[in-house]
N, C-alpha and C. Protein backbone atom coordinates (compact mmCIF):
# COMPACT_ATOMS: atom_id res chain seq x y z
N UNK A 1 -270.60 57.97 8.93
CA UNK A 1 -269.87 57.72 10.17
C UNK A 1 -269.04 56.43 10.07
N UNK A 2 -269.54 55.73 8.84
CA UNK A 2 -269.09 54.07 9.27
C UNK A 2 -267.56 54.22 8.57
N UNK A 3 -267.57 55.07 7.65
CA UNK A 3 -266.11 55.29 6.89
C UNK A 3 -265.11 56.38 7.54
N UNK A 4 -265.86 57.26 8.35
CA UNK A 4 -264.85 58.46 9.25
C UNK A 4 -264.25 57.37 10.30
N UNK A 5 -265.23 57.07 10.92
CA UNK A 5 -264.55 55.50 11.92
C UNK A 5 -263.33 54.80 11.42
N UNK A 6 -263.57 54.38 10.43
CA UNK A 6 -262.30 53.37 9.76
C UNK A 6 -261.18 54.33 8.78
N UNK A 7 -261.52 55.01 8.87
CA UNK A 7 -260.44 56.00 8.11
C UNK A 7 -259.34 56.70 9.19
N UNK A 8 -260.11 56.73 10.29
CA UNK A 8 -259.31 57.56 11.52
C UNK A 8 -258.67 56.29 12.44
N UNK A 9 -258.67 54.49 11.91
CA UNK A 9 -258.05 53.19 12.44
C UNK A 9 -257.23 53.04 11.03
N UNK A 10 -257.06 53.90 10.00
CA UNK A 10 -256.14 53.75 9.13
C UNK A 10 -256.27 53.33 8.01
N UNK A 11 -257.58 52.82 7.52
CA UNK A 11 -257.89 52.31 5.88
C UNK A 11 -258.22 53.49 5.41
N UNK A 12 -258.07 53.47 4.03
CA UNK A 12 -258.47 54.60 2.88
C UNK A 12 -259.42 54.42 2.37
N UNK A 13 -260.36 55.62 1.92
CA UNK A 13 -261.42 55.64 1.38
C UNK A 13 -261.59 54.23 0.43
N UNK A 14 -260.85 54.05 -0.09
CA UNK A 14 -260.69 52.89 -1.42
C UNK A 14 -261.36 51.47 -0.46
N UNK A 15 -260.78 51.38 0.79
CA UNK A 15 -260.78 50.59 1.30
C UNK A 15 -262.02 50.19 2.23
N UNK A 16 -262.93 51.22 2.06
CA UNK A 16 -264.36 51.30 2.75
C UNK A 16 -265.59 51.42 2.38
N UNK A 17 -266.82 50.76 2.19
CA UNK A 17 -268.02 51.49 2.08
C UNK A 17 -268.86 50.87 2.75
N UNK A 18 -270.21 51.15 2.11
CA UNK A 18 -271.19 50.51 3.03
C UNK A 18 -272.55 50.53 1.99
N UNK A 19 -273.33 49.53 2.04
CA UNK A 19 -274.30 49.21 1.16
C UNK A 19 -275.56 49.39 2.16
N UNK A 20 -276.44 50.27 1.58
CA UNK A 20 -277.87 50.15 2.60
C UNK A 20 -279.19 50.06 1.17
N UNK A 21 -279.68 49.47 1.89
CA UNK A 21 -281.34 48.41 1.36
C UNK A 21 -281.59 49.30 1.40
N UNK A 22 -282.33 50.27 0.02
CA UNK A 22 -283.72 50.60 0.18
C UNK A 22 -284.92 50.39 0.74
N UNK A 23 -285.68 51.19 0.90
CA UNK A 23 -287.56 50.82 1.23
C UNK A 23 -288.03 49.91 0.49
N UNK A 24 -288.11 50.41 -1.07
CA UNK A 24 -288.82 49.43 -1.77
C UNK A 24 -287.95 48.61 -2.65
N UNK A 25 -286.76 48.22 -2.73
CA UNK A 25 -286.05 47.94 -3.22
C UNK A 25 -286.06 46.26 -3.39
N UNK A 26 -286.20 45.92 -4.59
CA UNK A 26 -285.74 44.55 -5.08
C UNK A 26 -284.67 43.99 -4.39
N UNK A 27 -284.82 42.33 -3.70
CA UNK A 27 -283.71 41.99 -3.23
C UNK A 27 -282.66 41.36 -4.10
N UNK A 28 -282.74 41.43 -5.29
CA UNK A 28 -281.48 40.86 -6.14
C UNK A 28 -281.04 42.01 -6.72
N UNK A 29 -281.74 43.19 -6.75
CA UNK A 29 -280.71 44.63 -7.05
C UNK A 29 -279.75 45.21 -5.92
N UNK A 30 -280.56 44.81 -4.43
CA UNK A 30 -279.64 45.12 -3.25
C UNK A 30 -278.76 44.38 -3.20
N UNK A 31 -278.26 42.61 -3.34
CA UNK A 31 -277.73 41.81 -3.33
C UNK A 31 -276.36 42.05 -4.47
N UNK A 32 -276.99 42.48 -5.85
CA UNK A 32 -276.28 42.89 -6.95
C UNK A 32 -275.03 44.10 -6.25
N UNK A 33 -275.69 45.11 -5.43
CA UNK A 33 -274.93 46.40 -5.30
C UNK A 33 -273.97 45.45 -4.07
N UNK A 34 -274.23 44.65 -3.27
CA UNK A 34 -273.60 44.19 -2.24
C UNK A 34 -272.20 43.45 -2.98
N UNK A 35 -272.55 42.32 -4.22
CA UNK A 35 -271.90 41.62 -4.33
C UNK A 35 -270.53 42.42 -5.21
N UNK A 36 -271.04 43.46 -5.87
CA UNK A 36 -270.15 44.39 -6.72
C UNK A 36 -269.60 45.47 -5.39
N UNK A 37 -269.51 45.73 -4.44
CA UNK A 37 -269.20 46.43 -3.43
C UNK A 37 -268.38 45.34 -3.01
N UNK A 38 -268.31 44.19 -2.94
CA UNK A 38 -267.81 43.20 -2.06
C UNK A 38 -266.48 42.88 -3.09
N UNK A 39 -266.90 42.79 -4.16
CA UNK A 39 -265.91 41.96 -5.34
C UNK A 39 -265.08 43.37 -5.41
N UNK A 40 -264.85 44.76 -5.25
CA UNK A 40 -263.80 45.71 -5.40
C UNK A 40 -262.53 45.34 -5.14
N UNK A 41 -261.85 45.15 -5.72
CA UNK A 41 -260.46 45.13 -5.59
C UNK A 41 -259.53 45.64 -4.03
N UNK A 42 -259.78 46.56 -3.37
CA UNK A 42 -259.30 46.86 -2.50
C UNK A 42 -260.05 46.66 -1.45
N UNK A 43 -261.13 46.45 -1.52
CA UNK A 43 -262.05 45.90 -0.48
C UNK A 43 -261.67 45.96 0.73
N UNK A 44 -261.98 46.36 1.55
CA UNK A 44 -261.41 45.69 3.25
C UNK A 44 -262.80 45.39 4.35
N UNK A 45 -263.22 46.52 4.19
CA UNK A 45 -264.27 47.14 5.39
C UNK A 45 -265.66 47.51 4.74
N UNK A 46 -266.52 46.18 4.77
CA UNK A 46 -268.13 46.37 3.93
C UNK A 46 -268.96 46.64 5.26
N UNK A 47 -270.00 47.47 5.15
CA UNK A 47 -270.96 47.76 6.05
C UNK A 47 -272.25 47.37 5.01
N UNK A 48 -273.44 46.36 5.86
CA UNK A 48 -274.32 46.02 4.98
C UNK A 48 -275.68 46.21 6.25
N UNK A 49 -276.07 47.03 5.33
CA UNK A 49 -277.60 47.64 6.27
C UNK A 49 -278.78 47.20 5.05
N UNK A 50 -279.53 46.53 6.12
CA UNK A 50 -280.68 45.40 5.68
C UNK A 50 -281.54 46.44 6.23
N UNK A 51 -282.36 46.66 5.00
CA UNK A 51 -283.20 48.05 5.66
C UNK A 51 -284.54 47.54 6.49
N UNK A 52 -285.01 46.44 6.17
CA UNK A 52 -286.13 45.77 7.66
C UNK A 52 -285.08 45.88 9.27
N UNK A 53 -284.30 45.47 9.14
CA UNK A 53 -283.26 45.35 10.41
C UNK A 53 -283.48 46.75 11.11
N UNK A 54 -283.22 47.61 10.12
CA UNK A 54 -282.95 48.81 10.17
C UNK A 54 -283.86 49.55 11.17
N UNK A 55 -285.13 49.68 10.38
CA UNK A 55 -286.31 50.63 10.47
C UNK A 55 -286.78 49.72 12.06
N UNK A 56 -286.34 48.67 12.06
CA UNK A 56 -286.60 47.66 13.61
C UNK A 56 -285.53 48.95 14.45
N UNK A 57 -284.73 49.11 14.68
CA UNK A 57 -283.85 49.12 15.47
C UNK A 57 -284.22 50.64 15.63
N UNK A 58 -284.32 51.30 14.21
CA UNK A 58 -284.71 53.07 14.99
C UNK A 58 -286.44 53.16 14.95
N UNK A 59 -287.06 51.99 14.88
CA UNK A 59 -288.62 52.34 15.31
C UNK A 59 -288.91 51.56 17.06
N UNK A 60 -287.60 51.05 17.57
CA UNK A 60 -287.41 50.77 18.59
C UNK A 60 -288.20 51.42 19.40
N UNK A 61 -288.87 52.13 20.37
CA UNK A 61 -289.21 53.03 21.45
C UNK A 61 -288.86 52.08 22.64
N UNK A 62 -288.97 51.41 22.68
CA UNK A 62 -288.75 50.44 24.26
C UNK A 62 -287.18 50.22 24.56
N UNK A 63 -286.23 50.35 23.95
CA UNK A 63 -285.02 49.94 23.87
C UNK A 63 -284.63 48.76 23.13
N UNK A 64 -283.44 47.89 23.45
CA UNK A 64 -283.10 46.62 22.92
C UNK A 64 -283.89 45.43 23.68
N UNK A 65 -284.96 45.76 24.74
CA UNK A 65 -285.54 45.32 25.34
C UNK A 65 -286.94 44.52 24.21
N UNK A 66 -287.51 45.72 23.85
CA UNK A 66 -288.40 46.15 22.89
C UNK A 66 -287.94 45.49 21.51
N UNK A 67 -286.70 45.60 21.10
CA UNK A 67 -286.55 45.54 19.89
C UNK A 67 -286.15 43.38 19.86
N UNK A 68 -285.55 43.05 20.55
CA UNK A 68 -285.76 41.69 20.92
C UNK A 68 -287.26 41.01 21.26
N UNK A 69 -288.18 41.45 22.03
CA UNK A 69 -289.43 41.23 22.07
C UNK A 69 -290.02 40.56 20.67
C-alpha cells in the first residue's frame, strides 16, 4: 500500500520502498537492509517498519488509547 500511495502522488517504483524488521531478526542486518535501501541512487520515499513498534500498534485492542498506555 505504502508504494501504490506514492506512485498514484507521482514517484516511480525506482523511487519507493519500504524496509520492515523481522521477528527474529538481528539489528545490524535490519539496519544493513535500511542503510542499502536508503543509499539507492534514486531514493525518494523510505518506509521503515520497526517490527516491536509494529506488533504494538496491531496487538493494540484498546485503541491509541491502549497503545500509549
Amino acid at each position: 500500500m505504502w508504494s501504490i500511495f506514492w506512485e498514484s502522488k507521482g514517484a516511480t517504483k525506482s523511487e519507493v520502498d519500504y524496509v520492515r524488521e523481522g521477528k527474529d531478526q538481528p539489528d545490524s542486518d535490519f539496519l544493513e537492509k535500511v542503510i542499502t535501501a536508503a543509499e539507492h541512487p534514486r531514493m525518494r520515499l523510505l518506509g521503515v517498519i520497526i517490527g516491536k513498534i509494529d506488533r504494538m500498534i496491531h496487538g493494540a485492542v484498546t485503541g491509541s488509547a491502549g497503545l500509549h498506555g
